[in-house]
Protein backbone atom coordinates (compact mmCIF):
# COMPACT_ATOMS: atom_id res chain seq x y z
CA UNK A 1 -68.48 74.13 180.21
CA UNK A 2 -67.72 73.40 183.86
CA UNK A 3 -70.41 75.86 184.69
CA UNK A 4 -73.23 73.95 182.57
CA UNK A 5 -71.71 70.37 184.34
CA UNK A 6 -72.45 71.81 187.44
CA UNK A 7 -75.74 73.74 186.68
CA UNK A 8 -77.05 70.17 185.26
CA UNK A 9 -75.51 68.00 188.31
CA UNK A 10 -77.44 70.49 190.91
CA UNK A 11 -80.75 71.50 188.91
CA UNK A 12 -82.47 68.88 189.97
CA UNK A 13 -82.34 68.88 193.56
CA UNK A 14 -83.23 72.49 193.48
CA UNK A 15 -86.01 71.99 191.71
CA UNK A 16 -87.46 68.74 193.34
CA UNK A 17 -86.55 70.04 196.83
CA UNK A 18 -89.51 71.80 198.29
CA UNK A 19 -89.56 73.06 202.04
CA UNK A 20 -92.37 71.87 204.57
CA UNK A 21 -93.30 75.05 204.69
CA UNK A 22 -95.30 74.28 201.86
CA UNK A 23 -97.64 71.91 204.25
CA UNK A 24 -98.03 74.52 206.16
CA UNK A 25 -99.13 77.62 204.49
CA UNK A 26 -101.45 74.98 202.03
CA UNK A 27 -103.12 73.92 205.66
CA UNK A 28 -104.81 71.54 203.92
CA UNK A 29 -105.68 68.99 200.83
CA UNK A 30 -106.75 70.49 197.35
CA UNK A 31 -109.95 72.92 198.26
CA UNK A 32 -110.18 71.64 201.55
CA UNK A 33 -108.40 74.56 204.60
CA UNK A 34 -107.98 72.72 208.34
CA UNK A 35 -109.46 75.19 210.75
CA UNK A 36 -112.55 75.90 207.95
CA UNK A 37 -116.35 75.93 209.63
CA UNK A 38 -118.24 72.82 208.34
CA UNK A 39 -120.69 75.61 206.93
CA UNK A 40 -118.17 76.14 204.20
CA UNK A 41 -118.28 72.59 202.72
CA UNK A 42 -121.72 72.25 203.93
CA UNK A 43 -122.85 71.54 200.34
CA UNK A 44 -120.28 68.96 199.38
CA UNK A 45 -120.32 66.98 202.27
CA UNK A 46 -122.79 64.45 203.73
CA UNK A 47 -122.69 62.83 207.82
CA UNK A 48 -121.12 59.58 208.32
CA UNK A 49 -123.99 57.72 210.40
CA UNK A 50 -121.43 55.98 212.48
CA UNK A 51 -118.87 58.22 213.24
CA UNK A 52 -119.89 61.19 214.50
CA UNK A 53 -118.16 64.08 213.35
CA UNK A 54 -117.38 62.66 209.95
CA UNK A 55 -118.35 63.66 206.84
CA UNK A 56 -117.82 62.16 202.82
CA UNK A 57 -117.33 64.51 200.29
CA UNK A 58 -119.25 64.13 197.37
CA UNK A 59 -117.13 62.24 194.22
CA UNK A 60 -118.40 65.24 191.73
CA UNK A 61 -116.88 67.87 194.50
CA UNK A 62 -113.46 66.16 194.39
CA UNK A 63 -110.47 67.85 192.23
CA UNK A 64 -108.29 64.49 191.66
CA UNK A 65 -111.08 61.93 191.81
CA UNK A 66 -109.85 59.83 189.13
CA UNK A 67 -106.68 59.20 191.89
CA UNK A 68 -108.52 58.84 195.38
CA UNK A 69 -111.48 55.95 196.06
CA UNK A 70 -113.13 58.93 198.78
CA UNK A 71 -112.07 62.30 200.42
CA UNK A 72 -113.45 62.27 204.51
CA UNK A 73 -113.10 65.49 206.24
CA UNK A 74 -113.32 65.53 210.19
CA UNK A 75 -114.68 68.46 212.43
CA UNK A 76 -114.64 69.45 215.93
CA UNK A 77 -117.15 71.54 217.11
CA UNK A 78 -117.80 72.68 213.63
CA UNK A 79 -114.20 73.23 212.74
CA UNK A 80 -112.39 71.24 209.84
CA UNK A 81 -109.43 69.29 212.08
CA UNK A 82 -108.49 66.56 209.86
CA UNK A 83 -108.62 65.42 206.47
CA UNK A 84 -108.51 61.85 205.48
CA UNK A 85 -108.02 60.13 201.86
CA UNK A 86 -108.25 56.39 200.71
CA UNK A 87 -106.57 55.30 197.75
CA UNK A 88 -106.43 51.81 196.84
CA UNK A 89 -105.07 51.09 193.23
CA UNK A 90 -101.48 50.99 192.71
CA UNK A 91 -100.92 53.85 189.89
CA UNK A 92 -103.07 55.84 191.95
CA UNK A 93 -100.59 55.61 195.17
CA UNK A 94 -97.79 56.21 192.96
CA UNK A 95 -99.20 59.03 191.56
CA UNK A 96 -99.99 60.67 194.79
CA UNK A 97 -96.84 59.63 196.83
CA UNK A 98 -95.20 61.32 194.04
CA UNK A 99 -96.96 64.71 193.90
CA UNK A 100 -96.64 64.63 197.99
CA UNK A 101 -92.72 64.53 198.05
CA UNK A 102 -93.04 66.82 195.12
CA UNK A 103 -94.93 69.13 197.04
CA UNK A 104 -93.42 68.69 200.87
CA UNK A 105 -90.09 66.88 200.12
CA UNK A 106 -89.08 63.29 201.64
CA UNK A 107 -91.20 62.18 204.78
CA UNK A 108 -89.55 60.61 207.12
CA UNK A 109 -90.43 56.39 206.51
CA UNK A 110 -91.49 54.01 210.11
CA UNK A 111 -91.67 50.68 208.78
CA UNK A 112 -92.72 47.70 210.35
CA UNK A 113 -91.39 44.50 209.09
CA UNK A 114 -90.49 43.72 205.70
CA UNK A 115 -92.75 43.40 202.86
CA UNK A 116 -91.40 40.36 201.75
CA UNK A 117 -92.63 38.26 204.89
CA UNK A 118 -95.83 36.79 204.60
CA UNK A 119 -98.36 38.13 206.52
CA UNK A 120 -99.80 42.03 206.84
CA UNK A 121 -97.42 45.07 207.03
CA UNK A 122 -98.09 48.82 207.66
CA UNK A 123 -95.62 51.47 207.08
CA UNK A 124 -95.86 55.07 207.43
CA UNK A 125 -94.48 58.43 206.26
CA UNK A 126 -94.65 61.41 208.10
CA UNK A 127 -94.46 65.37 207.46
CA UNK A 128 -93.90 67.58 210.45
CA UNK A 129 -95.04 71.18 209.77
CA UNK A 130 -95.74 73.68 212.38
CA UNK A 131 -99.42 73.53 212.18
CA UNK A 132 -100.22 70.37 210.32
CA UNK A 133 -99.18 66.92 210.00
CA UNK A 134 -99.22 64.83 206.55
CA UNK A 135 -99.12 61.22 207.77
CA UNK A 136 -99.21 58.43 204.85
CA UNK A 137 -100.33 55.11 206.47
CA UNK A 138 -99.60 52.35 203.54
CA UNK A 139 -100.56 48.80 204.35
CA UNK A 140 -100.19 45.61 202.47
CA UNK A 141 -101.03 41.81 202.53
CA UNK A 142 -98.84 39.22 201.21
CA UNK A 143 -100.28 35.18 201.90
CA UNK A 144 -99.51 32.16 200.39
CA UNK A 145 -102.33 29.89 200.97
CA UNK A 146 -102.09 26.32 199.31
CA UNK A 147 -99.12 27.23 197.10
CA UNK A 148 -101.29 30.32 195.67
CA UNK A 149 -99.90 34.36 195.93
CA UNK A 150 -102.52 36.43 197.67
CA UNK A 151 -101.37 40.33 198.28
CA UNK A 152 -102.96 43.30 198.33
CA UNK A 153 -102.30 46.92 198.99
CA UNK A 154 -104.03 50.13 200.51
CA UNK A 155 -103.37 53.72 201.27
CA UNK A 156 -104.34 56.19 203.48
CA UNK A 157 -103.31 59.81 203.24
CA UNK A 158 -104.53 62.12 206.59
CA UNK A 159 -103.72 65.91 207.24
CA UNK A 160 -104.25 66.72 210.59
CA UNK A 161 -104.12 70.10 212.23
CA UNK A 162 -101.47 70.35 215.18
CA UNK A 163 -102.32 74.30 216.12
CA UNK A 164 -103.59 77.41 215.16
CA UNK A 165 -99.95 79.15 214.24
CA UNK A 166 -100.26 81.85 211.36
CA UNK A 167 -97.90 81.10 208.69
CA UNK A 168 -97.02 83.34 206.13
CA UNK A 169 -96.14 82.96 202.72
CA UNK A 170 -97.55 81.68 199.41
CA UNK A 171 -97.90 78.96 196.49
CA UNK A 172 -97.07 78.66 193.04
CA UNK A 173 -100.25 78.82 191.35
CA UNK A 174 -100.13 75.93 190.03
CA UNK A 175 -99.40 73.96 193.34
CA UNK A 176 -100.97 70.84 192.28
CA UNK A 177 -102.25 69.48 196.12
């Protein structure tokens, strides 16, 4: 009996905790690999007129795309460097700020202010792998204008590639991100 007490009291945080080193060997977002040539996506993906090196992926081309508004993917000299999502309804955020820790384990959280002031408020939460950096930027708008409650919320979700380090190891299958 004390066995199955303690089997149930640590079960879940060995099943929930997942090492950073996910982040890294994944190098990336769903189908998309940081350090990829743009000729890989080349089909998916069309030029962002005013920011040069930036590309939208097409909506069809997105695993996901009932969660995230639009996928961007960013290239330096024809190499995938960073990946950027937008979210902006509130299930969806939930849903992926779940399946992140899920997948990487708790970020660490910069906030700036408090939510409950009036007025607009970013927070952040950060994963530091060896060759990649997860970086949630979360902003939201609280106003009370003539007695009336105005807020609003938004997410952004980049992966950014911090060096070309080889990392070994592999995913579960059915790694979800």
């Amino acid at each position: 009996m004390l066995k199955l007490f303690f089997i149930i009291l640590i079960f879940p945080f060995y099943c929930c905790a997942q090492s950073i080193d996910n982040l890294d060997i994944k190098n990336g977002f769903l189908q998309f690999h940081l350090g990829d040539s743009i000729n890989t996506y080349a089909s998916i993906i069309k030029a962002d007129k005013h920011m040069p090196g930036h590309y939208a992926v097409a909506d069809k081309a997105i695993k996901l795309r009932h969660h995230l508004q639009n996928v961007s993917l960013y290239f330096e000299n024809g190499i995938l460097e960073s990946i950027d999502i937008y979210i902006m309804k509130d299930f969806d955020v939930d849903y992926m700020n779940k399946a992140l820790v899920n997948a990487y384990g708790d970020g660490s959280e910069i906030k700036n202010g408090t939510e409950m002031e009036n007025g607009y408020h970013i927070s952040y939460q950060v994963w530091t792998g060896k060759r990649v950096v997860l970086l949630i930027k979360k902003g939201t708008l609280s106003l009370n204008i003539n007695g009336k409650e105005i807020t609003g919320a938004f997410e952004n979700i980049t992966f950014k590639k911090t060096s070309d380090d080889k990392i070994e190891g592999t995913l579960d299958p059915k790694f979800l991100l």
